[in-house]
Structures are given as C-alpha cells and as structure tokens.
Protein backbone atom coordinates (compact mmCIF):
# COMPACT_ATOMS: atom_id res chain seq x y z
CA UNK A 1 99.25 120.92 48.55
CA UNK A 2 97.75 123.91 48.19
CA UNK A 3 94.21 124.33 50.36
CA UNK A 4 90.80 124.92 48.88
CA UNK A 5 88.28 127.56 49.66
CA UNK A 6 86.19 124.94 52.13
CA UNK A 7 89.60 124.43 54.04
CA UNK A 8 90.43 127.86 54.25
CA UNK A 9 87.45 128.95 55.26
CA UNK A 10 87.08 126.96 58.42
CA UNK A 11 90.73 128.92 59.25
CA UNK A 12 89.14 132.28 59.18
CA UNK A 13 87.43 133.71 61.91
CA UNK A 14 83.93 133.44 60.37
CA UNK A 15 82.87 137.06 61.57
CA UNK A 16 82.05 138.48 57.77
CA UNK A 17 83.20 142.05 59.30
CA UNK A 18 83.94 142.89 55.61
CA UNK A 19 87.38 144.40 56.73
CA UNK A 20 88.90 142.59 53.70
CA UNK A 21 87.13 144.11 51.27
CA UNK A 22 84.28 140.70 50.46
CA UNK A 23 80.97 140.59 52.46
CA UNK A 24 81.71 137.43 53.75
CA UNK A 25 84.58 135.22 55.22
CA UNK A 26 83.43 132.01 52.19
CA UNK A 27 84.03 134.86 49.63
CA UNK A 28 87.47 135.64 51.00
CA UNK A 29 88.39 132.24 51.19
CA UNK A 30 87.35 130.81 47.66
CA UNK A 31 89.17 134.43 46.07
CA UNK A 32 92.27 132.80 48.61
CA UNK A 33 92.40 129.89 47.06
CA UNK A 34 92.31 131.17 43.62
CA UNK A 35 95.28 133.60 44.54
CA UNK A 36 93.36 136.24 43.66
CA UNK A 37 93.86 138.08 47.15
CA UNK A 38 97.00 137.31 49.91
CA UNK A 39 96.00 136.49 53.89
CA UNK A 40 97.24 139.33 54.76
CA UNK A 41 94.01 140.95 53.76
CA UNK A 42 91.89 139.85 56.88
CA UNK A 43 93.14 141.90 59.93
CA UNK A 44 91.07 139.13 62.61
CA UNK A 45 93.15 136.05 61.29
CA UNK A 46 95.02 134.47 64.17
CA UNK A 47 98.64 133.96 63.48
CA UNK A 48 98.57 129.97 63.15
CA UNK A 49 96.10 130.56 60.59
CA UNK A 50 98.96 132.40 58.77
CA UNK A 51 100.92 129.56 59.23
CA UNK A 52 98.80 127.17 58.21
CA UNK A 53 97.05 129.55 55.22
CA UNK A 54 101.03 130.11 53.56
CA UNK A 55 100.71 127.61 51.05
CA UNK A 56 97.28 128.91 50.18
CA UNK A 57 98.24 132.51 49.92
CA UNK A 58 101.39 131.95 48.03
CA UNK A 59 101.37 132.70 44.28
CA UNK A 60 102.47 129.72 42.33
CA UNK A 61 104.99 132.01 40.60
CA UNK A 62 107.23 133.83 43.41
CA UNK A 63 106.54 137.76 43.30
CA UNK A 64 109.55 139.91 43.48
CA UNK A 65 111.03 143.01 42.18
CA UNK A 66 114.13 143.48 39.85
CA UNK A 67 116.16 146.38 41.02
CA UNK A 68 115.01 149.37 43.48
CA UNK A 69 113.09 152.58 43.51
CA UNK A 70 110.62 154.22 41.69
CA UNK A 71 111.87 152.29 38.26
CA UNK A 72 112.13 149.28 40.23
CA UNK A 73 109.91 145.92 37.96
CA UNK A 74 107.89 143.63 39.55
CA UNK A 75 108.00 139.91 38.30
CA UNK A 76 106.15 136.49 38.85
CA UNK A 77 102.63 136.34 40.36
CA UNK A 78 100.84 135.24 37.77
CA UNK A 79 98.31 133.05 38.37
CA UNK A 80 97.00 131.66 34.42
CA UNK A 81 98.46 130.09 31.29
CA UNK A 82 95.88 132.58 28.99
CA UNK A 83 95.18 136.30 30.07
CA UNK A 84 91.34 135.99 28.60
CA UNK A 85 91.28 133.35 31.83
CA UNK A 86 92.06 136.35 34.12
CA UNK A 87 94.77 138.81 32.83
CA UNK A 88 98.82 138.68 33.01
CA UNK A 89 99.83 141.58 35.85
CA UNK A 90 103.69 142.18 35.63
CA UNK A 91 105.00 142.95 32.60
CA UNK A 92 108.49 141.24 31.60
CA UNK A 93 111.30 143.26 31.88
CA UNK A 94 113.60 144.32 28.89
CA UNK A 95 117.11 144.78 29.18
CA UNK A 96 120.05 145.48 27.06
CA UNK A 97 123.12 143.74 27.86
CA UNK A 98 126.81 145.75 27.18
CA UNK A 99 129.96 143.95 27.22
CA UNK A 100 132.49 145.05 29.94
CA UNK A 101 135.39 144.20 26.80
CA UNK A 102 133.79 147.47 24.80
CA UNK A 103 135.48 150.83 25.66
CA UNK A 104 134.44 153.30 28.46
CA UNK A 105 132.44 155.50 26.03
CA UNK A 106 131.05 152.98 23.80
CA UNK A 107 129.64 151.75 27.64
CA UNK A 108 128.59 154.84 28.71
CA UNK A 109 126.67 155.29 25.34
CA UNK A 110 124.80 152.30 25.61
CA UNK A 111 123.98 153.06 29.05
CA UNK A 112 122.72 156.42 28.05
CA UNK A 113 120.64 155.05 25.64
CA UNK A 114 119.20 152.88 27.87
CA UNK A 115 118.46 156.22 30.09
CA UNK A 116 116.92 157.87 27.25
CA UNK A 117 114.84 155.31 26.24
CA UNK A 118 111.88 155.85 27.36
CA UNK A 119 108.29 157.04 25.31
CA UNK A 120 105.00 157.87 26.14
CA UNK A 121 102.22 155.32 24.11
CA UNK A 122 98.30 155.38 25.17
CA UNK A 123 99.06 157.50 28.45
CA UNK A 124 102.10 155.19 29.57
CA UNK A 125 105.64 156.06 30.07
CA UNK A 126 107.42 152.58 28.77
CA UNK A 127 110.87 152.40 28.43
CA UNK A 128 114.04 149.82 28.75
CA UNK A 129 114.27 148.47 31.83
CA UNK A 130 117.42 146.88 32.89
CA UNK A 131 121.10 146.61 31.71
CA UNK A 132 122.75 142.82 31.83
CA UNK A 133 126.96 143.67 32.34
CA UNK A 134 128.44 141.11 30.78
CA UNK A 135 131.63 139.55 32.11
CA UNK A 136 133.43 139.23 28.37
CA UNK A 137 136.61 140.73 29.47
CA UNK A 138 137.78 137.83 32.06
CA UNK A 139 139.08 140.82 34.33
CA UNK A 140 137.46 141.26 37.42
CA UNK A 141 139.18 144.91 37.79
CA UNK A 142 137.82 146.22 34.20
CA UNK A 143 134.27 144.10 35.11
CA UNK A 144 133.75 146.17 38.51
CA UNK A 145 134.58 149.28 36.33
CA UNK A 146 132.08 148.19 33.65
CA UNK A 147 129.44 148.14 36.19
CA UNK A 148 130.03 151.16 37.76
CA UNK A 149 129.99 153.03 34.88
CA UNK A 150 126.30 151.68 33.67
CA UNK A 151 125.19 151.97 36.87
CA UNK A 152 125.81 155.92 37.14
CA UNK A 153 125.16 156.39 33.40
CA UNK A 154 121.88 154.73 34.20
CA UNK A 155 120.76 155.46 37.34
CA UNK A 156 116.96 154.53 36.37
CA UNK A 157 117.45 151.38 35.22
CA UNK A 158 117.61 147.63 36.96
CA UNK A 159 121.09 145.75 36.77
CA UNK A 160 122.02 142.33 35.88
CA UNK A 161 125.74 141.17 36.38
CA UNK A 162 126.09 139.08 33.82
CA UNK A 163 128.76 136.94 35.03
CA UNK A 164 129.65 133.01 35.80
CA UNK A 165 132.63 133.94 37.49
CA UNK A 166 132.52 134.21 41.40
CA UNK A 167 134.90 136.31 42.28
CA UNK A 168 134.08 138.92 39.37
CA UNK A 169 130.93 138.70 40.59
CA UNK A 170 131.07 139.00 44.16
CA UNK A 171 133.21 142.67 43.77
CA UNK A 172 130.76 144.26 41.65
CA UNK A 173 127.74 142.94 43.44
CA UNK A 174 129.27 144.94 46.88
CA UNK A 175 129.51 148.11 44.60
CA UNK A 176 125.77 147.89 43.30
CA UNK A 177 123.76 145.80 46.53
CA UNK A 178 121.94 148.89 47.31
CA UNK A 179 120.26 148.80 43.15
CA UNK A 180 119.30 145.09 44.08
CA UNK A 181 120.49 143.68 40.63
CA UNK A 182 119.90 140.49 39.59
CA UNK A 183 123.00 138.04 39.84
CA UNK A 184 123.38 135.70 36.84
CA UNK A 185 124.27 132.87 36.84
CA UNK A 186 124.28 130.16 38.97
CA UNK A 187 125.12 127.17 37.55
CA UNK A 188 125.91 123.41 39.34
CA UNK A 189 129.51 123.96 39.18
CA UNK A 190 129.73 127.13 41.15
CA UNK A 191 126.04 127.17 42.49
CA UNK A 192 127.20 127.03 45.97
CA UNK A 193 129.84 130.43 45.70
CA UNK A 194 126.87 132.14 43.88
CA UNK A 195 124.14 131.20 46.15
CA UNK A 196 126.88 132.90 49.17
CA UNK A 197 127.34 136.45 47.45
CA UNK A 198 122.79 136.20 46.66
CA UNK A 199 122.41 135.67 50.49
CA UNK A 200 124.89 138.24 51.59
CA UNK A 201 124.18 140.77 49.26
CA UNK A 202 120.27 140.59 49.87
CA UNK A 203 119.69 139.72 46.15
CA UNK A 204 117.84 137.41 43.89
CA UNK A 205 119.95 134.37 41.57
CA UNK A 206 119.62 133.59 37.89
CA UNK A 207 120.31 129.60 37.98
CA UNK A 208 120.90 128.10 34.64
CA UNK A 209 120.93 124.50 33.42
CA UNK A 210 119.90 122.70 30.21
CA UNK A 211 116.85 120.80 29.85
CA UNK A 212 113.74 120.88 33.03
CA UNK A 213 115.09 118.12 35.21
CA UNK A 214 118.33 119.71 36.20
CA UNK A 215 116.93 123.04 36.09
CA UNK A 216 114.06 121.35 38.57
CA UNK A 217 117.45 120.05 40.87
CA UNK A 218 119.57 123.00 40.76
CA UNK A 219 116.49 125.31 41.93
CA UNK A 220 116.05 122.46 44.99
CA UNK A 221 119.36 123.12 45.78
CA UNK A 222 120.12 126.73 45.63
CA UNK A 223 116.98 127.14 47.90
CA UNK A 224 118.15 124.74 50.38
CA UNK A 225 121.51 127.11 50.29
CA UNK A 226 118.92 129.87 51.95
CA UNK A 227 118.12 131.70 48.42
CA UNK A 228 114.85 132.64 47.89
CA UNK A 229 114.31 134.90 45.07
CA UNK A 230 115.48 132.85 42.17
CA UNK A 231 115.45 133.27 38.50
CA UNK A 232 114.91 130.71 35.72
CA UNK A 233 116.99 129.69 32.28
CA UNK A 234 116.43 126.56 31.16
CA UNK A 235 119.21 127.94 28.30
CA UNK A 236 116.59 128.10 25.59
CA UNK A 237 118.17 130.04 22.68
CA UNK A 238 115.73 129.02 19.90
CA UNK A 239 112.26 130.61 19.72
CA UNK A 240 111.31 126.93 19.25
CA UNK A 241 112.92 126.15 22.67
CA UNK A 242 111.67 129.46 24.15
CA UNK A 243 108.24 128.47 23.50
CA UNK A 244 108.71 124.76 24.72
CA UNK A 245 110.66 125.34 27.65
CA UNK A 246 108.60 128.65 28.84
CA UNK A 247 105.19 127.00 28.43
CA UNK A 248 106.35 124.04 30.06
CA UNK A 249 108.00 125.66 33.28
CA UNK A 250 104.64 127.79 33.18
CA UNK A 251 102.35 124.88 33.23
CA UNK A 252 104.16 122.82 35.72
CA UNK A 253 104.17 125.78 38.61
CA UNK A 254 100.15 126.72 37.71
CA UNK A 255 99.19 123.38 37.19
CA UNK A 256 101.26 121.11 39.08
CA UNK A 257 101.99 123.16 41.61
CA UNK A 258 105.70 122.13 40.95
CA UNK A 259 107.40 124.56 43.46
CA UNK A 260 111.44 124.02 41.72
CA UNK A 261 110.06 125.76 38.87
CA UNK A 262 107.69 128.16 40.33
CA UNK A 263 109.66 131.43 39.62
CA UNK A 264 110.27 134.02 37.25
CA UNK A 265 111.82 132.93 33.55
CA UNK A 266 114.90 135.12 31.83
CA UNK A 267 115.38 134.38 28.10
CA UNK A 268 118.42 135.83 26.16
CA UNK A 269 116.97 137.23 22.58
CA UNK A 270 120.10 138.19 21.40
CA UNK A 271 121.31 138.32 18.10
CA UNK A 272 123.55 139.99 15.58
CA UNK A 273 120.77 140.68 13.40
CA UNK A 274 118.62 143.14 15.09
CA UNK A 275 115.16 142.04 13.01
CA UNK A 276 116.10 138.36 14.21
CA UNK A 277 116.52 139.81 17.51
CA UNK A 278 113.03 141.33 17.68
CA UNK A 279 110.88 138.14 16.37
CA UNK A 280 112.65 136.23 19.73
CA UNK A 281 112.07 138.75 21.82
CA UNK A 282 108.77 138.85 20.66
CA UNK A 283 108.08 135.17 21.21
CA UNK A 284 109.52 135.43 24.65
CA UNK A 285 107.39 138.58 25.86
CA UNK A 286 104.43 136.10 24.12
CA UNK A 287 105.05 133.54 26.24
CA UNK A 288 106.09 134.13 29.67
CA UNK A 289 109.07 135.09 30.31
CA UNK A 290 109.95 137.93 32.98
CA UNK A 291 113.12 139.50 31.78
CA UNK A 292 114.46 139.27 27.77
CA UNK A 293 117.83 140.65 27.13
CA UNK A 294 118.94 141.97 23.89
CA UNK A 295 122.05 143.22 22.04
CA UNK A 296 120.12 146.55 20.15
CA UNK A 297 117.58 149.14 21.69
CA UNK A 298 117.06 151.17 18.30
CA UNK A 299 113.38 153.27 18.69
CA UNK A 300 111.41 151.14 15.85
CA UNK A 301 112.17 148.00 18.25
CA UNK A 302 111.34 149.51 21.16
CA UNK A 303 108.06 150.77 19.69
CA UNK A 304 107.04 147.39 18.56
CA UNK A 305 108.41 145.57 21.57
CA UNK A 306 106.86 147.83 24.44
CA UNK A 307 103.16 147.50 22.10
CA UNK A 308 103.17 144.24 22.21
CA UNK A 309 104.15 143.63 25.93
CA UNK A 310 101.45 146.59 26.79
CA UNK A 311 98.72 144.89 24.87
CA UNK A 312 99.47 141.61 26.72
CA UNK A 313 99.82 143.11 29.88
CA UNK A 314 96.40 144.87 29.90
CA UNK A 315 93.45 143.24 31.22
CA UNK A 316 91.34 142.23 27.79
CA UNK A 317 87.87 142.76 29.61
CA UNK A 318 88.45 146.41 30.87
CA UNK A 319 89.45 148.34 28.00
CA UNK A 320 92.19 151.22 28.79
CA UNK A 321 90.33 154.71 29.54
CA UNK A 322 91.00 158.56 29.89
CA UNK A 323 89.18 160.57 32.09
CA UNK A 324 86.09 162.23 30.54
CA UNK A 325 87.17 166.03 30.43
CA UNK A 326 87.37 168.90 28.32
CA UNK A 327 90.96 168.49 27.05
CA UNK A 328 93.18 171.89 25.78
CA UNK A 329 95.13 171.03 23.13
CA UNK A 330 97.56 173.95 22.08
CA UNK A 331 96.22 176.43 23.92
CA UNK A 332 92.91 177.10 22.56
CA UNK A 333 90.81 180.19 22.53
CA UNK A 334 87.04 181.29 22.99
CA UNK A 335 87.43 181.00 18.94
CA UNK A 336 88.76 177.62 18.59
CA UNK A 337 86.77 174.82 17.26
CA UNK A 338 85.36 172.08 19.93
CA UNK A 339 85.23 168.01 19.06
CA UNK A 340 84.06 165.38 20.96
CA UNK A 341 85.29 161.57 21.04
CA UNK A 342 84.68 158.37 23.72
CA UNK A 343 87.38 158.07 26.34
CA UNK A 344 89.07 154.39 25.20
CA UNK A 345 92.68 155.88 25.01
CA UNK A 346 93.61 154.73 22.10
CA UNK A 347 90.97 157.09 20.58
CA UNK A 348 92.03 159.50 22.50
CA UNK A 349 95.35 160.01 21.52
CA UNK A 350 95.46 159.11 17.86
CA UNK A 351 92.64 161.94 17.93
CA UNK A 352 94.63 164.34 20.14
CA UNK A 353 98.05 163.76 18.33
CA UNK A 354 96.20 164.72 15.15
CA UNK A 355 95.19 167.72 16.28
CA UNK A 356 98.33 168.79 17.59
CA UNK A 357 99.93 168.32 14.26
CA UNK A 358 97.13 170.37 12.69
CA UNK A 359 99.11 173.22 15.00
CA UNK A 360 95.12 174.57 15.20
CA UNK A 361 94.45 175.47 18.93
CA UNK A 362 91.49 173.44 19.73
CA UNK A 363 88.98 172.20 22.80
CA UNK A 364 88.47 168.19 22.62
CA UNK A 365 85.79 167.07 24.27
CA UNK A 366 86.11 163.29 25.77
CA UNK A 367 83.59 161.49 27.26
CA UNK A 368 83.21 158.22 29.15
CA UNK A 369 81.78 155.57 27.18
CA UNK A 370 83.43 152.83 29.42
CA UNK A 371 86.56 152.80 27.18
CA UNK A 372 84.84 151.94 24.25
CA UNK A 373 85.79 153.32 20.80
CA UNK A 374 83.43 155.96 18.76
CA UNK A 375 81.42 152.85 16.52
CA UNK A 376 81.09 150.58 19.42
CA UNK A 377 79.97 153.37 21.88
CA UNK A 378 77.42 154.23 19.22
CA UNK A 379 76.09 150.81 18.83
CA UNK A 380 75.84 149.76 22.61
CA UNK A 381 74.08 153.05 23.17
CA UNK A 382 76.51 155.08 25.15
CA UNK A 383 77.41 157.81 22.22
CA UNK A 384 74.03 158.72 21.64
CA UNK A 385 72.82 161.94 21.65
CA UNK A 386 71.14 162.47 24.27
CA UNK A 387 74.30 161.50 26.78
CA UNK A 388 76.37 163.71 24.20
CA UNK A 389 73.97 167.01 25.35
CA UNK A 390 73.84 165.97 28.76
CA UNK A 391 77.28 165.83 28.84
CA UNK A 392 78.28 169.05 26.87
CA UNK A 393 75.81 170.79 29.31
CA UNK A 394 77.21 169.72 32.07
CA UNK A 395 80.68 170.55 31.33
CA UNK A 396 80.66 173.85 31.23
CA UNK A 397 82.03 174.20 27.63
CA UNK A 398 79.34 176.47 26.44
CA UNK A 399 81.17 178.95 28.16
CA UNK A 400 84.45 178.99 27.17
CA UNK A 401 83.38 179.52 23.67
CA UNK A 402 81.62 181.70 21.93
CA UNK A 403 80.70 179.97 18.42
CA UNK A 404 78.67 176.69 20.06
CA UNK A 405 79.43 174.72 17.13
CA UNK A 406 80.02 170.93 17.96
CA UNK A 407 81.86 169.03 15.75
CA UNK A 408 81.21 165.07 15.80
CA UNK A 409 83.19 162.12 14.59
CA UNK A 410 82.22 161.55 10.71
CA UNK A 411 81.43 157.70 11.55
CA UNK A 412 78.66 158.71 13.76
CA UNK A 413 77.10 161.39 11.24
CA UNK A 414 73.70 159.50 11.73
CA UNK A 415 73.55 161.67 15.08
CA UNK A 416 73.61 165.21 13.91
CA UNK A 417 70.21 165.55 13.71
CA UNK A 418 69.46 164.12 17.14
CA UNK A 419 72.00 166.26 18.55
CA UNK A 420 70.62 169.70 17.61
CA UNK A 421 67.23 168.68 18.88
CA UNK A 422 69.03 168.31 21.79
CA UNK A 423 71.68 171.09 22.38
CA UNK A 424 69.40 174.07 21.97
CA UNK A 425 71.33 176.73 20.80
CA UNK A 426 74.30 174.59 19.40
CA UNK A 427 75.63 173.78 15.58
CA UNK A 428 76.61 169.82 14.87
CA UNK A 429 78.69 169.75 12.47
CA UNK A 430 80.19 166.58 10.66
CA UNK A 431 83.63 165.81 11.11
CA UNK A 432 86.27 163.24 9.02
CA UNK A 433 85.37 159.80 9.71
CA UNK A 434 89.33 159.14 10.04
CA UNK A 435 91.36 161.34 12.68
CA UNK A 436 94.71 161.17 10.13
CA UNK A 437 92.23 163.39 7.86
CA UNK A 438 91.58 165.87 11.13
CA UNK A 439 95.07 168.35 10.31
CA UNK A 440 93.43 168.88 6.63
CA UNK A 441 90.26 169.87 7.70
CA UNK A 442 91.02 172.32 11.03
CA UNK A 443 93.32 174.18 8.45
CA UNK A 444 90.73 174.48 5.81
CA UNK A 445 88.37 175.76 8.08
C-alpha cells in the first residue's frame, strides 16, 4: 500500500534544509505521496528510508524509455485519469509498422519516410517515432535482414520487433540490443522464451492477452521471470475496446493501485483505410495509450495526429510561450515595418509564418503577456499601452529603425490612442485584425 504524506514524513530527517527544493520536510512528503516528486530528491534521507519510501516514490505507471539516444521516448509516469487534474507528461509514441514479406526497397522507403518525417508546429520538432518490424515472412533469415535494414535506414527512430516467434526474435534482438527496442510479444504460450531474450538483451516486453484478467496473470508472471519493463495489449482492436480496455487498465493502476497493470499500454490502429486508421489512432492517443502503431504515415495524418497528441500533452494551466524579443523575420532593414504581438506561441507563429509569406522583410515585436493571446492579454490588462511603451523602450528597437512607426494588432485598435501618448516620438498605426490578411497589407504598403 502505498504510504501517505503523515507516514512519510516521520521517514525523513525532519531538518527542512530545503535541499529538495520545498521549505519544509511535511511539504516534501505530502508532494511524495502524490508522486509529484521521487525520494531521490532529499540528499539527508538514510538508506532504509529508501527502502521503506519505494512504494511511495514509485509512479503507479512504470517510467521507462522506448529506444536510445537523443530520439529516445519516455513512457508511463502518469499520475491522473484527466490532465485538467494535473497534466499528462509523456507523450505516446507513434510508430509505423513495415512488413519484413515487402521487398528491400519498398522497406527501405518506409523506413526513410519514417526518417523524414519529422515537422516543426508551435516551436516543436514532432515527428514519427518508432518502426514495429513485423515478422510476416515466417523466415527468421529475411526477418533479421528486415530489421537491419530499418534500423540503418532509420537510425533516429525507436524499434519494435514485431514478432511471436522466439527464435526470429531472439536473432534480431542481438543485432539491435544496443537501440533498446521494444520486444513484442509475449504471450502465455511462449512467455517464458520471450521473457529469456527481454532479460538478456537488457530490454523491455510487450505481453499480450485478451480480456484484463489474463492480461493481470501474464504480467504477474513475466515479472516473476525477472522482467521489469513491460508493455501492455489487452488486444483491443476496436476504438470501442480501445477506450474500454485503456480506461480500465488506467483506472485500476491510479486508483487501485493494481501493480499487474501498472505499465505502459500499446494499441495497434491499423487499418487498410488510412482515414479509418487516423480516427483509432486518435482515440488511442485520447485515451492513454503509450505507443499506437499504424500502417500509413502520409503528412495530413501526421499533422493531425502530432496536434492532437501536443495539445494533450501540454499542461492546460500554463499556456505554451516564446520568449519576448525583437524577432527578424527575412532579414529586415532600418526601413522595414515593425509589429508587435503577445508571446502565446500559437500567436506567434501563425503571425510570423504570415509574414514570411508576405516575402516583406520585417521586425516583429513579441512580448510576454504570460502566453496569453492578443484579446485576452488586452482584457486581463497585460497588452495595454503603457507595458507596450515600456516595453518598446526598453528594447532597443527605436534604434534599428528609422521610421518609428508601430503597427498594432487590428483587434486591439482601441489602444492607438493610448499608445502615442505614450511612445513620444512614435506612429501607431492599425493593423488587420486577422494575421492571414497580414501578406495583403505589407505588400500594399
């Protein structure tokens, strides 16, 4: 059972030294028993404390990574059913699986693909992260081949070998240990072979079994076997079962505290009809799972997939931010024309992109408004005008041009004549009220 903040506390050694980041040892110990913060974070704690403070300091979910490196994804951890409780912290992982039964260039295609997936949305580089090699060929030789090839073809990405059989399995997982992929699957007829090449290899285990209860007994016995990074498929195929299954499995580990089914979830997605495809996907990235693999990577599903797993995976009560700065977009001039926005990044670069495709050199002024957008800076008082001048004065801008002219979004027009009251000197003038009207006015100026 896990231990609550009282209990803990009488474990720690009560000196409120603040080494651990709370000004005192009760606030350490209720944020402990929340799993908001590991043991490891007081330096003074005595080793049997450790001991007896593991339960407490474990996440419900196990936290590991799929794969290795810089590209390597970090799963489990969570610690809520609903991210307005707290907020979700490791995004799933997506993957694209490639049969081993396809040719050597249609595999080394779809493992470039997967290398060249990636795009840049809001200030983050998201991208495909894994490959599943399926074992549809039934030879080990021509698997172990398969895998080789995706691997060097895409030397980024996370691996899973996809594949039931043993002995296939076993081969390929010597030829990729040092990526650390994820072996799939264990199942109870060759759990115990599986759970051998997992230990040996250093690597976590996919089990797989239909329905809860024998998932719940084939996770107690693969960790008896010595594994400890496991994966779960409860062999949900169904967005109906996706949803049942994941939100079950979920519940039971956060609120139960049911340890067989306190680890990271994989759901398959895939489907011959690539819209199909998505709307699983979607429901699985919705509701908890850590890895979904799919059949098709094209860019309009990877657009909508990677938004929806970003907005998910951002904490709702911090909106995302840019730093406030005077941004150069095309290389502007003393000439150029200067605009001003807030700093929530999704202001920020519809704004900027719009200028860019103007192809008008330009100076955009961004300043921090907490991550708020333009209206709702305005209206909680941090886009005013008097923070505006402030902050144009203090940025130096004034010099690097030589028409002051300001130019201000067109939904906060109310504050042009505020703003020239303010900024001696210095011309507001009204912008569009919609950046996608921005390209047609910089040229027509």
């Amino acid at each position: 059972m896990a231990l609550s903040g009282i209990e803990i506390f009488k474990l720690l050694p009560k000196t409120n030294c603040k080494k651990c980041g709370f000004p005192t040892c009760l606030a350490f110990a209720m944020k402990l028993a929340q799993g908001g913060v590991e043991i490891s974070a007081c330096p003074d704690v005595s080793e049997e404390a450790k001991k007896n403070l593991g339960e407490a300091s474990a996440p419900a979910i196990r936290t590991f990574s799929l794969g290795a490196g810089d590209n390597a994804v970090k799963m489990g951890g969570e610690g809520v059913l609903f991210r307005h409780d707290k907020k979700f912290y490791n995004p799933c992982a997506l993957a694209l699986n490639i049969k081993d039964s396809l040719s050597g260039d249609e595999i080394a295609a779809k493992a470039s693909e997967v290398n060249s997936s990636e795009m840049d949305r809001v200030g983050q580089k998201l991208r495909i992260d894994a490959i599943s090699i399926e074992y549809a060929s039934n030879d080990p030789a021509k698997y172990e081949a398969a895998v080789k090839l995706a691997a060097e073809k895409a030397p980024g990405a996370a691996l899973i070998l996809n594949c039931g059989d043993p002995a296939a399995a076993g081969a390929a997982a010597k030829v990729v240990a040092g990526r650390k992929p994820l072996l799939y699957c264990a199942t109870e007829a060759n759990a115990d072979a599986m759970a051998a090449i997992a230990k040996e290899n250093g690597l976590p285990l996919a089990i797989k079994a239909d329905g809860l209860e024998a998932l719940s007994a084939l996770s107690e016995k693969v960790q008896k076997l010595g594994v400890e990074n496991i994966v779960l498929d409860s062999g949900a195929k169904s967005a109906k079962e996706i949803l049942e299954n994941n939100t079950q499995i979920r519940r039971s580990a956060l609120k139960k505290k049911f340890k067989p089914l306190g680890y990271p979830i994989i759901n398959f997605a895939s489907r011959g009809d690539s819209m199909l495809e998505t709307s699983i996907a979607a429901v699985a990235i919705a509701k908890y799972a850590s890895i979904v693999v799919m059949n098709h990577i094209e860019q309009w599903k990877n657009l909508a997939l990677f938004t929806l797993r970003q907005n998910i995976y951002t904490d709702p009560q911090v909106p995302m931010q840019v730093k406030q700065n005077i941004y150069e977009i095309s290389g502007p001039s003393a000439d150029s024309p200067l605009m001003i926005t807030t700093n929530f990044s999704l202001t920020y670069f519809i704004v900027s992109g719009e200028i860019e495709n103007s192809k008008v050199p330009s100076w955009l002024a961004v300043m921090d408004c907490e991550g708020l957008s333009v209206l709702t800076a305005w209206a909680a008082g941090k886009f005013i005008a008097s923070k505006i001048a402030a902050f144009i004065q203090e940025s130096g801008v004034g010099d690097k041009v030589s028409k002051k002219e300001l130019i201000i979004p067109g939904q906060v027009a109310i504050l042009s004549g505020a703003l020239e009251d303010k900024l001696e000197g210095w011309k507001i003038t009204v912008g569009p009220r919609e950046a996608n009207a921005l390209p047609t006015y910089l040229k027509s100026r």
